[in-house]
PDB file of N, CA and C in Angstrom:
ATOM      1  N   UNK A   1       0.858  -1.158   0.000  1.00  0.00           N
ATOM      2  CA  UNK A   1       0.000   0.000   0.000  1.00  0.00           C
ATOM      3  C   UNK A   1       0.899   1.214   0.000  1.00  0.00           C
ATOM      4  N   UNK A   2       0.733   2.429  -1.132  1.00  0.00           N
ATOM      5  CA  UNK A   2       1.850   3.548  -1.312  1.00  0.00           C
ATOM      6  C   UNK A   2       0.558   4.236  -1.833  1.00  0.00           C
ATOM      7  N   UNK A   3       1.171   5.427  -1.411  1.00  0.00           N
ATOM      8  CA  UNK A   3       1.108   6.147  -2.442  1.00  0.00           C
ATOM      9  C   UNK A   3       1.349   6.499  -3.908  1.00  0.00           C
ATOM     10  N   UNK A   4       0.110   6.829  -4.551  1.00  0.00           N
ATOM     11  CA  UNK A   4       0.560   6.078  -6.564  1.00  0.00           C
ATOM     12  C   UNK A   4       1.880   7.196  -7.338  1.00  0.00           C
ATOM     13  N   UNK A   5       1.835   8.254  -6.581  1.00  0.00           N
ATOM     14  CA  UNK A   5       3.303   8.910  -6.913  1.00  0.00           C
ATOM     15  C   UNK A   5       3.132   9.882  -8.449  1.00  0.00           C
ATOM     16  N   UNK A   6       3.637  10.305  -8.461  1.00  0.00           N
ATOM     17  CA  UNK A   6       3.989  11.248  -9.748  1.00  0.00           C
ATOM     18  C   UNK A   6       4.105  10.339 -11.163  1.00  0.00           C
ATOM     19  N   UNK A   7       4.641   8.941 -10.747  1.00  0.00           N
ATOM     20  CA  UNK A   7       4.912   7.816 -11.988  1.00  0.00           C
ATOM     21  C   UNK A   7       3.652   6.794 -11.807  1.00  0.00           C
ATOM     22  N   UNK A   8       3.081   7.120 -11.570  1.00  0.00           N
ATOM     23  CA  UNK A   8       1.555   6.406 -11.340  1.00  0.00           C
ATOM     24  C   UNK A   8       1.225   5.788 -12.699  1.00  0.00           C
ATOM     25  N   UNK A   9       0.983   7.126 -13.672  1.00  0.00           N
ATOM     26  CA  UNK A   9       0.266   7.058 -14.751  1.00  0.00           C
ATOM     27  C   UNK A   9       1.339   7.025 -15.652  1.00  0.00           C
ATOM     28  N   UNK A  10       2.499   7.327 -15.648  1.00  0.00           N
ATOM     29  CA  UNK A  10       3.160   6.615 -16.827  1.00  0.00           C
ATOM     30  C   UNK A  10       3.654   5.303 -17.005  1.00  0.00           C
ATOM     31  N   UNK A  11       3.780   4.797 -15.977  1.00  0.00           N
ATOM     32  CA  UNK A  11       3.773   3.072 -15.428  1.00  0.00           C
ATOM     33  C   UNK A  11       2.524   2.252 -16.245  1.00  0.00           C
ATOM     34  N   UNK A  12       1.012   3.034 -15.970  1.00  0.00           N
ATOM     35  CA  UNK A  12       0.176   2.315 -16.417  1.00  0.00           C
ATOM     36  C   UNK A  12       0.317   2.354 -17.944  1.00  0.00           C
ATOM     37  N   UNK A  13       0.769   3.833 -18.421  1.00  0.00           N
ATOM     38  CA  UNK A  13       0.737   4.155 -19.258  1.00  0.00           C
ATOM     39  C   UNK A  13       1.890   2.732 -20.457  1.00  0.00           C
ATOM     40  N   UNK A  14       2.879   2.791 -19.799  1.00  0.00           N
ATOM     41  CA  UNK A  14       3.752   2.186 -20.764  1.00  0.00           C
ATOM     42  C   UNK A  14       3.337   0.363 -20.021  1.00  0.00           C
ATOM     43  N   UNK A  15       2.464  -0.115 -18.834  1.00  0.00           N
ATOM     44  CA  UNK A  15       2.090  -1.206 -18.967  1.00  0.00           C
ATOM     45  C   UNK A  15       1.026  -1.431 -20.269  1.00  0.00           C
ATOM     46  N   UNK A  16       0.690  -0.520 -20.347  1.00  0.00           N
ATOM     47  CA  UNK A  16      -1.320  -0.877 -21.544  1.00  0.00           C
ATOM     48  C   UNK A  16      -0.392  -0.791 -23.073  1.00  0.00           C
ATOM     49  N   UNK A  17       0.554   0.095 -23.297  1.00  0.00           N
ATOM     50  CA  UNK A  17       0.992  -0.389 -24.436  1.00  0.00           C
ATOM     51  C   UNK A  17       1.798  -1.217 -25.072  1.00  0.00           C
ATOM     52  N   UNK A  18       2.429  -2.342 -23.668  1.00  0.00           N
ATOM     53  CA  UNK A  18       3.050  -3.519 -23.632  1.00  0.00           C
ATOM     54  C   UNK A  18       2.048  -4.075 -24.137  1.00  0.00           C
ATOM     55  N   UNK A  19       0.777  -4.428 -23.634  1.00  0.00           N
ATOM     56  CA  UNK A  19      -0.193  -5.641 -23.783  1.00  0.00           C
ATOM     57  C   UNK A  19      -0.394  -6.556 -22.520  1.00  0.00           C
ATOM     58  N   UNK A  20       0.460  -6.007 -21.523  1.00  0.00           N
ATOM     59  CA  UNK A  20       0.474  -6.542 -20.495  1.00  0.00           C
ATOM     60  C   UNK A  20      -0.382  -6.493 -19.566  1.00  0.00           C
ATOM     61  N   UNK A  21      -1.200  -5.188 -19.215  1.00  0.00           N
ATOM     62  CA  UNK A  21      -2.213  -4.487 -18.179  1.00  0.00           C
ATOM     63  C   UNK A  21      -3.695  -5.053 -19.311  1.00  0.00           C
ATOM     64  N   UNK A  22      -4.239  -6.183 -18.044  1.00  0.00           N
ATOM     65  CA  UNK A  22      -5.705  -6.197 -18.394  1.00  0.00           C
ATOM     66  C   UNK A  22      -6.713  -5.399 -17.349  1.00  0.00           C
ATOM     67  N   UNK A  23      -7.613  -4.392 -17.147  1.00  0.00           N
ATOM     68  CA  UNK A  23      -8.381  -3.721 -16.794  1.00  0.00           C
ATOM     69  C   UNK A  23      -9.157  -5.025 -15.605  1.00  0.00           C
ATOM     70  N   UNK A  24      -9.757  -4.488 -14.421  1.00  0.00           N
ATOM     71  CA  UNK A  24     -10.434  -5.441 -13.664  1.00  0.00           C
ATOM     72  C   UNK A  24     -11.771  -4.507 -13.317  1.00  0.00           C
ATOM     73  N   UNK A  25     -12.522  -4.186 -14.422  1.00  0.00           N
ATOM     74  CA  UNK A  25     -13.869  -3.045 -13.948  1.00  0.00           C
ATOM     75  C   UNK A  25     -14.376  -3.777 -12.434  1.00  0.00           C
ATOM     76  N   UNK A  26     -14.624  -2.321 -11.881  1.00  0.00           N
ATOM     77  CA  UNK A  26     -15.565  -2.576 -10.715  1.00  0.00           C
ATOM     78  C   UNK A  26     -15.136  -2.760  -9.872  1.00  0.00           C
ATOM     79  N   UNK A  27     -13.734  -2.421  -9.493  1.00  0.00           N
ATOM     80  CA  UNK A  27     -12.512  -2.793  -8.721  1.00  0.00           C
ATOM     81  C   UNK A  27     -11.815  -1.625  -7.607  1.00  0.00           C
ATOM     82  N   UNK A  28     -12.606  -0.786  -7.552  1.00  0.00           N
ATOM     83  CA  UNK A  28     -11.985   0.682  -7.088  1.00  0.00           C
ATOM     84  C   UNK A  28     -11.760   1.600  -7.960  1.00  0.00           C
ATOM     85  N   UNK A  29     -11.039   2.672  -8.165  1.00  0.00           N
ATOM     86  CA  UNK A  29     -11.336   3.623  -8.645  1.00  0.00           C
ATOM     87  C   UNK A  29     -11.013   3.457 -10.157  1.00  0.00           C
ATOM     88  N   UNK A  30      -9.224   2.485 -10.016  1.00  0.00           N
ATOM     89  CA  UNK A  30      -8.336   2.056 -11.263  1.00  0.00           C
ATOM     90  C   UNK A  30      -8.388   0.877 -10.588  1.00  0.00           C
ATOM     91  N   UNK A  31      -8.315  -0.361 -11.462  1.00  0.00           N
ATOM     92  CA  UNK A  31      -7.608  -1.841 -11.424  1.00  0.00           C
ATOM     93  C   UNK A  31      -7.701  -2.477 -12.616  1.00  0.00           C
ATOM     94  N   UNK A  32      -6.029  -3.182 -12.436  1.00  0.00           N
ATOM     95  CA  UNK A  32      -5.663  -4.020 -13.609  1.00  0.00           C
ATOM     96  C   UNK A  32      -4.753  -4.905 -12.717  1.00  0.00           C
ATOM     97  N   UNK A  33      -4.498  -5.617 -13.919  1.00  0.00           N
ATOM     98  CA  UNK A  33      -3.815  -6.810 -13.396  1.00  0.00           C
ATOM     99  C   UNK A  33      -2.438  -6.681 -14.461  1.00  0.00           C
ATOM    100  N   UNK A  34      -1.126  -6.926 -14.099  1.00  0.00           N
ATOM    101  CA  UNK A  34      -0.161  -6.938 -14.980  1.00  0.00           C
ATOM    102  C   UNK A  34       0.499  -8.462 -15.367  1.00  0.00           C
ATOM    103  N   UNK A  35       0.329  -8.997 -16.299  1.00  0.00           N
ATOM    104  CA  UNK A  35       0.892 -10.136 -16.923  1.00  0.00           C
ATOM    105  C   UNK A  35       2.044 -10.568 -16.254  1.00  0.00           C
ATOM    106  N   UNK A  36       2.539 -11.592 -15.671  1.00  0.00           N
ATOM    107  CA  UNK A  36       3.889 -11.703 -15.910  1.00  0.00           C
ATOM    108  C   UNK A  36       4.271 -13.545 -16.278  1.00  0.00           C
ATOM    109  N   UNK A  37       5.173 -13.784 -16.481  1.00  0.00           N
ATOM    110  CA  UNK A  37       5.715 -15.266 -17.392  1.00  0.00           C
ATOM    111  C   UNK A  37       4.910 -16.019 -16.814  1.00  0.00           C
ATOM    112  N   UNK A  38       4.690 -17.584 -17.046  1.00  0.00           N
ATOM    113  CA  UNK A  38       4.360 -18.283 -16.148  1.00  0.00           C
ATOM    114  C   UNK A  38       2.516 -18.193 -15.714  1.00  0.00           C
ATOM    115  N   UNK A  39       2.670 -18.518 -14.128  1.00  0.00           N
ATOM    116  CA  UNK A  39       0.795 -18.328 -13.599  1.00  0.00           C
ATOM    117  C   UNK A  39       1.237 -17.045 -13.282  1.00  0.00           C
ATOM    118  N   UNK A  40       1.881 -16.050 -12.954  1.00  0.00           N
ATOM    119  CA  UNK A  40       1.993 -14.816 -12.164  1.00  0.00           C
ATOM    120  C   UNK A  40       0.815 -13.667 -13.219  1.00  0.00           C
ATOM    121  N   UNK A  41       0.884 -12.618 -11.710  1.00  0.00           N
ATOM    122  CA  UNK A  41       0.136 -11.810 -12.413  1.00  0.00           C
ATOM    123  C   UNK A  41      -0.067 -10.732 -10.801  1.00  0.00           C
ATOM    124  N   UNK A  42       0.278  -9.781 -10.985  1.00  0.00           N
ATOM    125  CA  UNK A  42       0.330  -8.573 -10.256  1.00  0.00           C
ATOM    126  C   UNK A  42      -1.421  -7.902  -9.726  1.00  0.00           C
ATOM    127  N   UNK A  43      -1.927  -7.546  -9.234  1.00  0.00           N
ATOM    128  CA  UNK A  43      -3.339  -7.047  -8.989  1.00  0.00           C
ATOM    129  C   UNK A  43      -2.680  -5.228  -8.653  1.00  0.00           C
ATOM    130  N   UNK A  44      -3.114  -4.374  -9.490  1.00  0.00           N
ATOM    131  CA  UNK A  44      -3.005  -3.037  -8.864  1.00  0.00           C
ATOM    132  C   UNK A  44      -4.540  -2.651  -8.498  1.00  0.00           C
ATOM    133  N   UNK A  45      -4.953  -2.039  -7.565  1.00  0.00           N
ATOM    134  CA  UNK A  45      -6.043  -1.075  -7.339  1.00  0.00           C
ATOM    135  C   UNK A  45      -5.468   0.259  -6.674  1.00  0.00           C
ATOM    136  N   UNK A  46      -6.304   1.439  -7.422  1.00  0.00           N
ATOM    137  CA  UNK A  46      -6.023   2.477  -7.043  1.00  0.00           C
ATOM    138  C   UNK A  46      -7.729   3.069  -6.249  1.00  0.00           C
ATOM    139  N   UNK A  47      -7.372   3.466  -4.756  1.00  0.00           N
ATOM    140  CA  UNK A  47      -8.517   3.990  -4.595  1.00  0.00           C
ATOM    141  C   UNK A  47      -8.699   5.381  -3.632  1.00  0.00           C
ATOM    142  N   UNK A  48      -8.792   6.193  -3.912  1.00  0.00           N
ATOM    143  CA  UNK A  48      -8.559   7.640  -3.317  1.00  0.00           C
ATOM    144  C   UNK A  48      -6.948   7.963  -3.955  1.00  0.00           C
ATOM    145  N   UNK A  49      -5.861   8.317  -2.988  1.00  0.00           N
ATOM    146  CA  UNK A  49      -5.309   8.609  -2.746  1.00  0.00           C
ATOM    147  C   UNK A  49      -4.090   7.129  -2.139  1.00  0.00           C
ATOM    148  N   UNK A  50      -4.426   6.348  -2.484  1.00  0.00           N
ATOM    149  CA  UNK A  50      -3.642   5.157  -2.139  1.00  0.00           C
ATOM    150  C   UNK A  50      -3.809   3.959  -3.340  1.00  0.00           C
ATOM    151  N   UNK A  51      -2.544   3.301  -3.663  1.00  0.00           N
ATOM    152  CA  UNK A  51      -2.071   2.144  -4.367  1.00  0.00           C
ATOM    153  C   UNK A  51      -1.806   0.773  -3.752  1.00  0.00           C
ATOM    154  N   UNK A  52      -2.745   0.108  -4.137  1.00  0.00           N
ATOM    155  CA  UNK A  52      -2.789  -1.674  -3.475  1.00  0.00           C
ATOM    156  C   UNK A  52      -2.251  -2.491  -4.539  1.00  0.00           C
ATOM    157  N   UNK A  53      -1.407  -2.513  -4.019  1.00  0.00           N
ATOM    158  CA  UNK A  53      -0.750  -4.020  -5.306  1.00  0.00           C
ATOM    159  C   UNK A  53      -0.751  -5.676  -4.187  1.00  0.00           C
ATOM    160  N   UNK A  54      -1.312  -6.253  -4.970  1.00  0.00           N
ATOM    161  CA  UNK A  54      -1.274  -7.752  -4.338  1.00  0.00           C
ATOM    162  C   UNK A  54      -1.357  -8.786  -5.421  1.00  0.00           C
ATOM    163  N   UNK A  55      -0.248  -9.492  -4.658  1.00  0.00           N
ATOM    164  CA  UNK A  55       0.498 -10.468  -5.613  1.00  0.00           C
ATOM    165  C   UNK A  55       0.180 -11.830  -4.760  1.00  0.00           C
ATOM    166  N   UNK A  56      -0.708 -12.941  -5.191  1.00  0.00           N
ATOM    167  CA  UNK A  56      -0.543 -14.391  -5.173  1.00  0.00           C
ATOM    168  C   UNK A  56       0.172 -15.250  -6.112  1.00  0.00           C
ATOM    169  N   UNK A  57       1.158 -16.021  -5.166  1.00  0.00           N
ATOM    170  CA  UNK A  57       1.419 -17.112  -6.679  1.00  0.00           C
ATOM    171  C   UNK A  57       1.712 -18.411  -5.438  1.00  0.00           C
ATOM    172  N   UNK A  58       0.099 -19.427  -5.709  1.00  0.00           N
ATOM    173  CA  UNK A  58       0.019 -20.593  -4.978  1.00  0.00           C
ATOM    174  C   UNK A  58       0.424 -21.444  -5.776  1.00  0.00           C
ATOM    175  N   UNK A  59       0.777 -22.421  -4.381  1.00  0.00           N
ATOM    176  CA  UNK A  59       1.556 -23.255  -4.868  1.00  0.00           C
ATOM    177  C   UNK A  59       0.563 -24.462  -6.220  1.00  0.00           C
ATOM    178  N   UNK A  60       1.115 -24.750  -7.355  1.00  0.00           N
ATOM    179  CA  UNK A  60       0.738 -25.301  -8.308  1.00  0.00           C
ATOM    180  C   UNK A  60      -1.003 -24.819  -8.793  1.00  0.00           C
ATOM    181  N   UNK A  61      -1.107 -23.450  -8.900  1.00  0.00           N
ATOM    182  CA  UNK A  61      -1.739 -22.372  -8.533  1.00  0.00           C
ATOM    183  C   UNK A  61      -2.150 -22.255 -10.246  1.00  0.00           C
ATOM    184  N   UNK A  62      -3.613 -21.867 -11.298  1.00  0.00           N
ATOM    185  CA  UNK A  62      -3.156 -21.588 -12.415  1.00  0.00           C
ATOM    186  C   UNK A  62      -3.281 -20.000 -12.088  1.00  0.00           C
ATOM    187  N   UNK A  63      -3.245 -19.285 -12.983  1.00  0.00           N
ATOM    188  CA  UNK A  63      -2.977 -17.734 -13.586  1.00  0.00           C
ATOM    189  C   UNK A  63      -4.438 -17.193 -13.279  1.00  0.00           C
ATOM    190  N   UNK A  64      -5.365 -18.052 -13.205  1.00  0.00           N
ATOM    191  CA  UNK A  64      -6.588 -17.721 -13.162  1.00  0.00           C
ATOM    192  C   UNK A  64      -7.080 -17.627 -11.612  1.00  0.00           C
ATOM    193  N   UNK A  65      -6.117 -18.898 -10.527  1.00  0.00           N
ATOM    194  CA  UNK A  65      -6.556 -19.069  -9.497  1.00  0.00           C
ATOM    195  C   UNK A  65      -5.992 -18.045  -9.092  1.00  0.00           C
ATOM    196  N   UNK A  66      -4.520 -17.690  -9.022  1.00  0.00           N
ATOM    197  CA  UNK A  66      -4.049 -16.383  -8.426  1.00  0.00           C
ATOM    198  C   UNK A  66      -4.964 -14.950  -9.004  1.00  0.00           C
ATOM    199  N   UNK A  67      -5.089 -14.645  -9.986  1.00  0.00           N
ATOM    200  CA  UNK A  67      -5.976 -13.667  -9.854  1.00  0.00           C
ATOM    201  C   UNK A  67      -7.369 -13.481  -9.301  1.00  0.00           C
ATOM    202  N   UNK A  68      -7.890 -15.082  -9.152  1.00  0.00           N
ATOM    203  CA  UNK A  68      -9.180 -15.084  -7.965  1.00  0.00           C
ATOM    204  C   UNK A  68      -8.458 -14.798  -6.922  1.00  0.00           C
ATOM    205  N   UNK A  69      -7.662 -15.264  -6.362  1.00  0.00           N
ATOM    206  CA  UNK A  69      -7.243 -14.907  -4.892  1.00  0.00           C
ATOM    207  C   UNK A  69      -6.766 -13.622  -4.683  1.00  0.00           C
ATOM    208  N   UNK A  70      -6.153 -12.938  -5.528  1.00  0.00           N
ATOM    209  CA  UNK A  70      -5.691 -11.225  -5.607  1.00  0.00           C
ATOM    210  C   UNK A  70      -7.258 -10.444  -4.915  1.00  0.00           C
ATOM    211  N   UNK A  71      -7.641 -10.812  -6.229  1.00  0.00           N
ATOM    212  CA  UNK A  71      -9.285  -9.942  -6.135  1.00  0.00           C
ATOM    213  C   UNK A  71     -10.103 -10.394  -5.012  1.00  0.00           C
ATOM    214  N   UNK A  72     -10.301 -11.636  -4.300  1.00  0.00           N
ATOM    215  CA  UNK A  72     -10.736 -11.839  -3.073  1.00  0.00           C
ATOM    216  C   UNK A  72     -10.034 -11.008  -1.819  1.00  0.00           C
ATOM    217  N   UNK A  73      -8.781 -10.735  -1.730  1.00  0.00           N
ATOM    218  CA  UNK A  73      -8.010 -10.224  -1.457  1.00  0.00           C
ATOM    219  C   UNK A  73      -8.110  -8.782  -1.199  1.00  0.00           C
ATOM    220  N   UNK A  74      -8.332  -8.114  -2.632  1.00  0.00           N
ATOM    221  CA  UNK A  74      -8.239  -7.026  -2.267  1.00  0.00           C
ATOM    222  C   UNK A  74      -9.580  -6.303  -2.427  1.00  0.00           C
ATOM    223  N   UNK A  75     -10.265  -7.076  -2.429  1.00  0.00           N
ATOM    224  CA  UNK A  75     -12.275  -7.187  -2.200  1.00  0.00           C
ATOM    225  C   UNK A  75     -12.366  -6.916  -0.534  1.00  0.00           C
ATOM    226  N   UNK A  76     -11.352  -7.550   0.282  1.00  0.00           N
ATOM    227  CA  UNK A  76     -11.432  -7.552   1.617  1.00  0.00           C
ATOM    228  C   UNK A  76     -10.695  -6.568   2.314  1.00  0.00           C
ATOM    229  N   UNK A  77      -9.448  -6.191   1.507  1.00  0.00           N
ATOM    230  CA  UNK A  77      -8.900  -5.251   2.327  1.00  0.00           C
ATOM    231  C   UNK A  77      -9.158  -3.483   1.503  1.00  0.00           C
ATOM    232  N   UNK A  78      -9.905  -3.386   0.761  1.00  0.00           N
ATOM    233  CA  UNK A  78     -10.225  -2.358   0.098  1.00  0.00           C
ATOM    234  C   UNK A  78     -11.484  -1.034   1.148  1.00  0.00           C
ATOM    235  N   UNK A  79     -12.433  -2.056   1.773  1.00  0.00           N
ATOM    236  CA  UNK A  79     -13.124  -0.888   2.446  1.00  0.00           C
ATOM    237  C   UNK A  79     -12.401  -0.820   3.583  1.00  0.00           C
ATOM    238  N   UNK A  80     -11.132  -1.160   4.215  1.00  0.00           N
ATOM    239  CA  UNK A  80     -10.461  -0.934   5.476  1.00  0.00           C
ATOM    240  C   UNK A  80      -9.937   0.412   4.991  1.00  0.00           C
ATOM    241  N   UNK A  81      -9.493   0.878   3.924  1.00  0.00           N
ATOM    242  CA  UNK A  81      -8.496   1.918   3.237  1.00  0.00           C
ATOM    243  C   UNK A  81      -9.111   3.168   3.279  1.00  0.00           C
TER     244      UNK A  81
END
């Protein structure tokens, strides 16, 4: 949890024209998820004035289960913020 910083939006900016950042509507204010090799996959939510990144990678886990568990995740710790 940070603050999204001055490089907030060029981060997202040069993730979406990788192909890497898929959008997660309905998620807080901003959320995507960032690709990475393998099952991995990053969860950002932006909501007010604060940046939640949460990262699962279970064990023999697919790409799909870790991003259920991100978003359960940060489904739960989002109205604490």
């Amino acid at each position: 949890l940070k603050e999204p910083g001055i490089g907030y939006k060029s981060f997202r900016d040069s993730m979406l024209a990788t192909g890497r950042l898929v959008p997660v509507p309905g998620l807080g204010g901003d959320a995507f998820y960032i690709s990475s090799a393998g099952n991995s996959a990053a969860l950002y939510v932006l909501k007010g004035k604060q940046l939640l990144l949460v990262t699962v990678d279970g064990v023999n886990f697919t790409k799909a289960q870790n991003e259920s568990a991100e978003q359960t995740l940060a489904t739960a710790i989002l109205p604490r913020l």
